[in-house]
Protein backbone atom coordinates (compact mmCIF):
# COMPACT_ATOMS: atom_id res chain seq x y z
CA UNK A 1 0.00 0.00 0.00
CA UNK A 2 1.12 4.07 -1.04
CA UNK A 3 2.02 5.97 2.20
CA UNK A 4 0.75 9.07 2.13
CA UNK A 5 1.55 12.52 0.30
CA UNK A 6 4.58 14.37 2.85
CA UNK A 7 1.93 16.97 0.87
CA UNK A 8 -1.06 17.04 0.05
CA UNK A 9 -0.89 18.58 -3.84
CA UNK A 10 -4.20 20.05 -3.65
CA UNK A 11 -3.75 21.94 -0.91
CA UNK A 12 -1.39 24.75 -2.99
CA UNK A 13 -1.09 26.32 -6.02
CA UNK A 14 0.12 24.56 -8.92
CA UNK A 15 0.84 26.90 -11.12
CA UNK A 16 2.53 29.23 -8.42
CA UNK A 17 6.96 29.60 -9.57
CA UNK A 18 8.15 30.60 -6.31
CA UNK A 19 11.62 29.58 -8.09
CA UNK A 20 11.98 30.33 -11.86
CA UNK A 21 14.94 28.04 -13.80
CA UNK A 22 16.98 31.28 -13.60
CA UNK A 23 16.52 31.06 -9.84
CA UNK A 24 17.73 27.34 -9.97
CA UNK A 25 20.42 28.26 -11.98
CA UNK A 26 21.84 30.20 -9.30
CA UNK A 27 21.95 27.69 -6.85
CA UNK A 28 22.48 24.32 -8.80
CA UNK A 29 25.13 23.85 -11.21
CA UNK A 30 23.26 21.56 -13.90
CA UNK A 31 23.17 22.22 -17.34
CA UNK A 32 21.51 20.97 -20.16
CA UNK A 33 20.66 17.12 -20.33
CA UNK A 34 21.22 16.85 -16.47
CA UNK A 35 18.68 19.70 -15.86
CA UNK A 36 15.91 17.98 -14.19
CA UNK A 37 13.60 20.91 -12.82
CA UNK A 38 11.34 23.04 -14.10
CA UNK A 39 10.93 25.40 -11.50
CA UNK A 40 10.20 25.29 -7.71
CA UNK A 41 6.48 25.91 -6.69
CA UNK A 42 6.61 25.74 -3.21
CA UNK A 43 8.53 26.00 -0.42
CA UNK A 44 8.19 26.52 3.50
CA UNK A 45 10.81 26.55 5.86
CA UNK A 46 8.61 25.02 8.68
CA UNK A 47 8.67 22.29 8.30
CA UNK A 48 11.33 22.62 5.54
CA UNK A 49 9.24 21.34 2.68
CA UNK A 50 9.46 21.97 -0.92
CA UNK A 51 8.03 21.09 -4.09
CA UNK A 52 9.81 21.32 -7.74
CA UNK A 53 8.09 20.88 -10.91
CA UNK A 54 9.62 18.73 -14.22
CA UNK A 55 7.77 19.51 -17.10
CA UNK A 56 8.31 16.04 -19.25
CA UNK A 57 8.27 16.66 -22.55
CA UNK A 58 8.80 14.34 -25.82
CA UNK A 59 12.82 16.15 -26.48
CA UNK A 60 14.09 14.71 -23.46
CA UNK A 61 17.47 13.12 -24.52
CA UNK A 62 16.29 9.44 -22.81
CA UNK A 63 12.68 9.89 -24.83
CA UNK A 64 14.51 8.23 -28.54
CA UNK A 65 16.16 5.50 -26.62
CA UNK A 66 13.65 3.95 -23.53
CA UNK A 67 12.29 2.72 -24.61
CA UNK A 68 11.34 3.56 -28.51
CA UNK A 69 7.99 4.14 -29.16
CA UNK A 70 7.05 3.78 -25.60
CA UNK A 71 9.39 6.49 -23.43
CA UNK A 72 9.43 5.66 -20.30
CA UNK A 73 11.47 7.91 -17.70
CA UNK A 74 14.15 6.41 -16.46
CA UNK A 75 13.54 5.89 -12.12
CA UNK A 76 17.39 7.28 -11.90
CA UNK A 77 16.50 10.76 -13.53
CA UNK A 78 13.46 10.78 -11.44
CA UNK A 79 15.43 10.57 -8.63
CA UNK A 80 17.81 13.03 -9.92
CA UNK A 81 15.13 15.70 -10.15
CA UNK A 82 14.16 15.07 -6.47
CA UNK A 83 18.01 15.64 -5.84
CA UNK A 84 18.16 18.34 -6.77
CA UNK A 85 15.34 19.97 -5.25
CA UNK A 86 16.83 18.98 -2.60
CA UNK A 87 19.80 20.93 -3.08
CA UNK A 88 17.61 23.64 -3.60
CA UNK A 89 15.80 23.39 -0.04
CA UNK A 90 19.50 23.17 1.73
CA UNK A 91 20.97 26.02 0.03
CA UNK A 92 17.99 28.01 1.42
CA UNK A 93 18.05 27.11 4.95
CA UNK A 94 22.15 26.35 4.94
CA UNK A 95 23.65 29.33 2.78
CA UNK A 96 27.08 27.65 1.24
CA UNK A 97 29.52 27.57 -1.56
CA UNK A 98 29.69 24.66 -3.44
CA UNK A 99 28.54 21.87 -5.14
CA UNK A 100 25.22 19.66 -3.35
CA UNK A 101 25.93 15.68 -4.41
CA UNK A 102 23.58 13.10 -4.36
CA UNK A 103 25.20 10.54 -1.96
CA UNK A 104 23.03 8.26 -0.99
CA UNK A 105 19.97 6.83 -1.12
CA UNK A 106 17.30 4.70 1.01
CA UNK A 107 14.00 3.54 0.72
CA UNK A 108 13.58 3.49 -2.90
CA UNK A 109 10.57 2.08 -4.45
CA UNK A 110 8.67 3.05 -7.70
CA UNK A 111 4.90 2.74 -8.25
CA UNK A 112 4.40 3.82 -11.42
CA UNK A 113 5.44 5.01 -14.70
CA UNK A 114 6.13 8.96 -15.59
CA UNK A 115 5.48 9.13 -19.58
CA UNK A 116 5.93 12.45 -21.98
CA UNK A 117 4.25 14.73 -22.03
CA UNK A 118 3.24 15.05 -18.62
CA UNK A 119 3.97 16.69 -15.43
CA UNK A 120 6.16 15.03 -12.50
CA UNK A 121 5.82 16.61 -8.95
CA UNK A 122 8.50 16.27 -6.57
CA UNK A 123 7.94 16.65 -2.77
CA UNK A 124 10.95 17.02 -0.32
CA UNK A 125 10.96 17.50 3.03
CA UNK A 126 14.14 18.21 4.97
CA UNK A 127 14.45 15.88 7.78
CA UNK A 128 18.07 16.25 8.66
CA UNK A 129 19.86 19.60 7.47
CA UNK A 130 23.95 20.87 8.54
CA UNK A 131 26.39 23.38 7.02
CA UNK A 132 27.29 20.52 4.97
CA UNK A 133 24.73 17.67 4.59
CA UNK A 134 20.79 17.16 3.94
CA UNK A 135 18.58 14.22 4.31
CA UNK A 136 14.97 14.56 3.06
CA UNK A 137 11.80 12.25 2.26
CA UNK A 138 11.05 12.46 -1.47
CA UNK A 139 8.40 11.55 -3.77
CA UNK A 140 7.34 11.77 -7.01
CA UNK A 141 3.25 12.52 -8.22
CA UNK A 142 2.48 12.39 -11.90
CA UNK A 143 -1.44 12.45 -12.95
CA UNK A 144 -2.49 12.47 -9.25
CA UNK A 145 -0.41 9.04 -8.77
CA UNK A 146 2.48 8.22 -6.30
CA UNK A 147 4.92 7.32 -9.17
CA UNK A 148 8.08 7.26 -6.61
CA UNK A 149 9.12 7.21 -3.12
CA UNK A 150 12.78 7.43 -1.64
CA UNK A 151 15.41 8.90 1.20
CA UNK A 152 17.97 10.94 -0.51
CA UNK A 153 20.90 12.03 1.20
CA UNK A 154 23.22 14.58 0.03
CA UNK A 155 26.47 16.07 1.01
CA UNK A 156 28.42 19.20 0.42
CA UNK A 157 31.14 18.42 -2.08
């Protein structure tokens, strides 16, 4: 059985950009193919929650090859995305130099498929922040479904 949303989606607004990608930009390092978010939509420091929208769209560079004629995105991207939202969330509460890494990861289970075009939610919230590492509950909602789950640590690199 699903647990429940950390969030429940309904409950703010959707089309709200608290961060724009230029916004992102300044606080993660990605770049083209390894840019996984959209923008940010929420965020609230108390409990240190966030939300990050990845528009999915058919030019994604994994879209020609999984699988053809039936893209399917790849769990590891959508984990990626949550990463670095995560990043985003530290960098808020923890001003720092440097790069955020995705270190670790616990808990990982996916429930369902995330297919172009479509939107993919991601919902972190910051159990365990320092100057130097973060630790957050993340999950994943596409078309009103729990499509991931997963404990993503990261560390200051």
């Amino acid at each position: 059985m699903a647990p429940p949303l950390i969030l429940d989606l309904k409950h703010i607004d959707l089309n709200h950009v608290a961060y724009d990608i230029e916004a992102i930009r300044k606080i993660n390092p990605h770049r083209h193919e390894m840019e996984q978010l959209t923008s940010v939509i929420y965020a609230d420091p108390n409990p240190p929650t966030l939300v990050g929208l990845k528009e999915v769209t058919m030019n994604e560079f994994w879209v020609r090859g999984h699988i053809p004629g039936e893209p399917i995105m790849p769990g590891v991207i959508m984990l990626e995305a949550a990463a670095q939202l995560c990043s985003i969330g530290h960098k808020l509460l923890t001003p720092h130099e440097g790069f955020m890494g995705f270190v670790k990861l616990d808990e990982a289970r996916f429930r369902a498929t995330v297919r172009p075009p479509s939107k993919l939610y991601l919902i972190a919230r910051l159990k365990s922040v320092s100057s130097r590492r973060v630790v957050a509950d993340c999950q994943g909602v596409c078309n009103d479904n729990l499509v991931f789950e997963a404990v993503i640590t990261g560390m200051l690199l």
